[in-house]
N, C-alpha and C. Protein backbone atom coordinates (compact mmCIF):
# COMPACT_ATOMS: atom_id res chain seq x y z
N UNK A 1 0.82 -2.85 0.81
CA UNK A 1 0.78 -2.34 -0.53
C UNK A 1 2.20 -2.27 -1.07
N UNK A 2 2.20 -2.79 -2.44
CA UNK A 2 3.66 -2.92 -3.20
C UNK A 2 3.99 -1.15 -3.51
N UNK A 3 5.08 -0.40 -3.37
CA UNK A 3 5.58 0.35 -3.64
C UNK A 3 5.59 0.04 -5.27
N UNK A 4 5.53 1.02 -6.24
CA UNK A 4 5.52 1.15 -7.56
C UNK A 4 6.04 2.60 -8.36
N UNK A 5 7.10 2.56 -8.77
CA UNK A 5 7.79 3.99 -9.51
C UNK A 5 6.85 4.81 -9.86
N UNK A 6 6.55 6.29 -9.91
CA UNK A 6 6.10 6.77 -10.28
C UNK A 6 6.39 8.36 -10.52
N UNK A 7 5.88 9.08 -11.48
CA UNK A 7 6.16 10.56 -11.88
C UNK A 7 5.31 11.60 -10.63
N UNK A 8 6.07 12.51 -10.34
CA UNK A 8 5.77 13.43 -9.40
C UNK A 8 4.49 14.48 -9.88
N UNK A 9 4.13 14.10 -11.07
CA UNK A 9 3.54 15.84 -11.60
C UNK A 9 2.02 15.73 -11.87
N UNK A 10 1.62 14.05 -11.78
CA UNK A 10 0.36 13.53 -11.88
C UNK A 10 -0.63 12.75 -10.78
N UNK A 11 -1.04 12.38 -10.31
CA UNK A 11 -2.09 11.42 -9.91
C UNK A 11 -3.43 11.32 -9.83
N UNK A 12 -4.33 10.55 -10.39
CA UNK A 12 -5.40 10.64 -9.28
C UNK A 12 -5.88 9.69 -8.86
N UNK A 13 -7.18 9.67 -8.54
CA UNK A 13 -7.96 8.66 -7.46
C UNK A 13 -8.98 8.28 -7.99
N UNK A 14 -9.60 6.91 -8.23
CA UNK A 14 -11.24 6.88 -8.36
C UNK A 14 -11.50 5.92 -7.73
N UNK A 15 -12.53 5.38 -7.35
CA UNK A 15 -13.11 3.79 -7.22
C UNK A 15 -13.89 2.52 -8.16
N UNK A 16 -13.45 1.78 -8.27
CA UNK A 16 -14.49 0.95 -8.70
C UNK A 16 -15.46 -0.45 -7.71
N UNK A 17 -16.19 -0.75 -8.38
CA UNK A 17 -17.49 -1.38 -7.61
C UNK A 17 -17.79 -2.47 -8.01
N UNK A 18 -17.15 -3.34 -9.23
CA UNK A 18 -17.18 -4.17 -9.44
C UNK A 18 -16.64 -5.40 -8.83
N UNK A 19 -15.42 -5.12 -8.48
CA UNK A 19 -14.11 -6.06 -7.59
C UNK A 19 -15.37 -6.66 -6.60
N UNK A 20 -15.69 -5.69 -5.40
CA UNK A 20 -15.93 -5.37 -4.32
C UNK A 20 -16.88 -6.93 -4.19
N UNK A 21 -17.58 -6.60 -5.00
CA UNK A 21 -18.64 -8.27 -5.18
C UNK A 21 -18.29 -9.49 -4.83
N UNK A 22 -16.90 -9.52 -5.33
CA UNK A 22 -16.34 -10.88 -4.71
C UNK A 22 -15.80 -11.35 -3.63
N UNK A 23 -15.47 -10.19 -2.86
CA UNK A 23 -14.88 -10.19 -1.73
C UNK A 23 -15.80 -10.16 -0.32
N UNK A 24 -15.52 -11.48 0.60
CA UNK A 24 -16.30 -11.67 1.75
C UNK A 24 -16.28 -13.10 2.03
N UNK A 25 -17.05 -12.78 2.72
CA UNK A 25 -17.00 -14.85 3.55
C UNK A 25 -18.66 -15.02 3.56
N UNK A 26 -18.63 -16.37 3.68
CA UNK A 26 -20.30 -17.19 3.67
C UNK A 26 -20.63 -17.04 5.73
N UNK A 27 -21.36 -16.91 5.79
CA UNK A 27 -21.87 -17.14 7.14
C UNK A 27 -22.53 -18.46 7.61
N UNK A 28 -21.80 -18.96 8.63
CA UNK A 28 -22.15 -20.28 8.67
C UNK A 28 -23.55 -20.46 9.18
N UNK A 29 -24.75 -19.55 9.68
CA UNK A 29 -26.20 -19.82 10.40
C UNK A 29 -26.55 -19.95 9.03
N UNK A 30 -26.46 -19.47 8.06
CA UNK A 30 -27.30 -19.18 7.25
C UNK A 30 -26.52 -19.43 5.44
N UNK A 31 -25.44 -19.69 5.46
CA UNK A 31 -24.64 -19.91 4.18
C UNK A 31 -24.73 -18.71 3.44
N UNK A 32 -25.09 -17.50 3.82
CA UNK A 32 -25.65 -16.07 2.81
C UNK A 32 -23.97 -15.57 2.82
N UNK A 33 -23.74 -14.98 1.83
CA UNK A 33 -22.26 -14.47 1.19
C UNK A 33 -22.46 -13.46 1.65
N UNK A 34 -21.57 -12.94 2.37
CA UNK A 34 -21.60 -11.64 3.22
C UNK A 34 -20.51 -10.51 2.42
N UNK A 35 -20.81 -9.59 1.78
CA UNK A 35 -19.79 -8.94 1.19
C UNK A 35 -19.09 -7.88 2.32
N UNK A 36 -17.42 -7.78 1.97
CA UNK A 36 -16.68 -7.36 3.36
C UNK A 36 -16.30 -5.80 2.83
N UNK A 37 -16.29 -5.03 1.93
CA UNK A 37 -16.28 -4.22 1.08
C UNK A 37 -17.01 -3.58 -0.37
N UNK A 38 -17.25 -2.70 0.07
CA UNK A 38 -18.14 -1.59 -1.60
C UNK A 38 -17.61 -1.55 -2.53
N UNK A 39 -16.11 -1.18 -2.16
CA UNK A 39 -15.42 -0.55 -3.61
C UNK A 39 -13.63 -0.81 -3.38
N UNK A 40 -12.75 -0.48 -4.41
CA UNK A 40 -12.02 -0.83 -4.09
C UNK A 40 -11.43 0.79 -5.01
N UNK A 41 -10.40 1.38 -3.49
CA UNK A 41 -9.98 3.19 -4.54
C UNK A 41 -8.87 2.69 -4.84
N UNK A 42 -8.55 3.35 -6.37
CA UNK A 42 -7.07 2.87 -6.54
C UNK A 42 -6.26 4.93 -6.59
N UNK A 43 -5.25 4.54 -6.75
CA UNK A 43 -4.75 5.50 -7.34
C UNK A 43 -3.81 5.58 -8.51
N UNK A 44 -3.83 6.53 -9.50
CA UNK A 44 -2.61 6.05 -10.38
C UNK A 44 -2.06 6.84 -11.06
N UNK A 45 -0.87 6.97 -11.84
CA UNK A 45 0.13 7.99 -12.11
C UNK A 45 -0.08 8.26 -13.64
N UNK A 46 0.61 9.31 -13.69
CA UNK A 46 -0.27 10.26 -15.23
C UNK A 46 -0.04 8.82 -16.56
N UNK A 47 1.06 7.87 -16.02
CA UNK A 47 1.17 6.68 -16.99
C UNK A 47 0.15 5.48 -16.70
N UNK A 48 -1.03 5.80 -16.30
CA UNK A 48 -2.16 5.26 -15.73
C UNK A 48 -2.20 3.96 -14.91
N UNK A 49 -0.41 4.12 -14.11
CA UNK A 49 -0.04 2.41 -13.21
C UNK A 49 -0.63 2.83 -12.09
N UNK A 50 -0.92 1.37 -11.69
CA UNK A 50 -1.53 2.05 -9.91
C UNK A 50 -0.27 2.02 -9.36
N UNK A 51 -0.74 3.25 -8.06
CA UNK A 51 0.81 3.54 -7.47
C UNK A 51 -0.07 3.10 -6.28
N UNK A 52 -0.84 2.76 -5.73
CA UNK A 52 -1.64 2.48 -4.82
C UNK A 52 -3.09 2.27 -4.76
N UNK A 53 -3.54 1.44 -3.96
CA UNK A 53 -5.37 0.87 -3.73
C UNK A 53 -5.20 0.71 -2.33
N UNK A 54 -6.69 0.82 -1.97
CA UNK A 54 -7.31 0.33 -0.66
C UNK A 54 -8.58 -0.68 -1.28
N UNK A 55 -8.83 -1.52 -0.41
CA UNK A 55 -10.66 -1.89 -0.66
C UNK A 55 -11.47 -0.72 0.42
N UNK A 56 -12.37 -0.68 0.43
CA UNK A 56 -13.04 0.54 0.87
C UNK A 56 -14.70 -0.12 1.35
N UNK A 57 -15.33 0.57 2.33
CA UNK A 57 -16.73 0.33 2.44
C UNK A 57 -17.49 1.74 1.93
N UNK A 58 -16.99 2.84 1.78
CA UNK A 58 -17.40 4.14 1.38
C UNK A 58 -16.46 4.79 0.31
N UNK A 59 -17.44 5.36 -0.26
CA UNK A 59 -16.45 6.36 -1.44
C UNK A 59 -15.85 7.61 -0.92
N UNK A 60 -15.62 7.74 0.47
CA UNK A 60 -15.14 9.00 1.11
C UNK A 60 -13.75 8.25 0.89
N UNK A 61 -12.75 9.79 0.20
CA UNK A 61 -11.35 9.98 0.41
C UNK A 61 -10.74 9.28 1.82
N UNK A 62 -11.66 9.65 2.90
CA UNK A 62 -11.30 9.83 4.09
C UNK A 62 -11.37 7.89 4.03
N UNK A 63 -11.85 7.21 3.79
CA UNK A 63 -12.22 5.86 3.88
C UNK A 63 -11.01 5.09 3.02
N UNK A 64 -10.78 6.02 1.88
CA UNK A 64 -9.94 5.31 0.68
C UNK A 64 -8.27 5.64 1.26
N UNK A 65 -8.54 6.25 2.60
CA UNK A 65 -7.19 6.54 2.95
C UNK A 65 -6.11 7.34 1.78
N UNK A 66 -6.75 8.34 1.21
CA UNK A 66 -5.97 9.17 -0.07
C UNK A 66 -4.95 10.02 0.81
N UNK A 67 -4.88 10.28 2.07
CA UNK A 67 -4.24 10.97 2.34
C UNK A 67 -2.83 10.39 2.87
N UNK A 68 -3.27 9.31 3.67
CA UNK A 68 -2.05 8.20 3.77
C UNK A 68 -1.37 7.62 2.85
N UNK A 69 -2.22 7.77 1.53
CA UNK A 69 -1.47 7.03 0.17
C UNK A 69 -0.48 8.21 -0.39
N UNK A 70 -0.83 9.56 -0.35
CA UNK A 70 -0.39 10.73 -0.82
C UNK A 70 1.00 11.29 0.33
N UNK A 71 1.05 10.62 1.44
CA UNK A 71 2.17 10.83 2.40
C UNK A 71 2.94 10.01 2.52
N UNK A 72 2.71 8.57 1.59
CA UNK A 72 3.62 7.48 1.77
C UNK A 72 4.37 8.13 0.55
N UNK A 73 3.62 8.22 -0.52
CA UNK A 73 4.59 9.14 -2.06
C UNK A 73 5.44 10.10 -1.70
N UNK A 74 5.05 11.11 -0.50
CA UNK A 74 5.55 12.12 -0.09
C UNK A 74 6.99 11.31 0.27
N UNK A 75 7.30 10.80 1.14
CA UNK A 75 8.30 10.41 1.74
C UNK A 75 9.52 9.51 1.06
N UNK A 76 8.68 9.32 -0.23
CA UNK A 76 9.25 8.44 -1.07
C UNK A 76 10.14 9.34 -1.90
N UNK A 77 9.64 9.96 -2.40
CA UNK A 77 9.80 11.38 -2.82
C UNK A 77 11.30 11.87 -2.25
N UNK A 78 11.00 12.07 -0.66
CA UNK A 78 11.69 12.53 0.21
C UNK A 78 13.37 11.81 0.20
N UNK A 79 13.07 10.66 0.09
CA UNK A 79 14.14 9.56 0.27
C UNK A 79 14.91 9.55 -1.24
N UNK A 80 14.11 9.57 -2.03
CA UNK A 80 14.58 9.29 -3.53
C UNK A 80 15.69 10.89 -3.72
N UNK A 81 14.74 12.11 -3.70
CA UNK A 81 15.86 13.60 -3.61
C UNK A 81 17.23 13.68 -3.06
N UNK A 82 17.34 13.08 -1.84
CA UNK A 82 18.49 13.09 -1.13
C UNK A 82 19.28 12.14 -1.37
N UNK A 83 19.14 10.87 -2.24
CA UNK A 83 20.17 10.29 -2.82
C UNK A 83 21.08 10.62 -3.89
């Protein structure tokens, strides 16, 4: 995931379900389009850029990895203060 500037005082999270459709491979017994993902969570900053996405098979946080996306900002955060 590309790192992208963002304001400290906003974010949030949703998914969408549209992407998700296109993404997968054909199976060769049978040629049937196998979809490899549900949804795809983004996240994004009160200037509505994504500061981060996952593709996802579930709409659980826990799936969209929000917490790993919210600790990579953290650290960014971290690095940016002390300069």
């Amino acid at each position: 995931m590309t790192q992208r500037a963002f304001d400290r005082t906003t974010i949030s999270c949703d998914h969408t379900f549209k992407i998700s459709k296109y993404i997968g491979a054909r199976r060769e017994s049978d040629n049937k389009f196998v979809k490899q993902f549900e949804n795809l969570c983004i996240v994004l900053n009160e200037r509505h850029e994504v500061i981060g996405w996952r593709l996802t098979r579930t709409t659980s946080f826990g799936d969209c990895a929000f917490t790993a996306i919210v600790s990579q900002m953290r650290k960014t955060i971290e690095r940016t203060d002390k300069r």
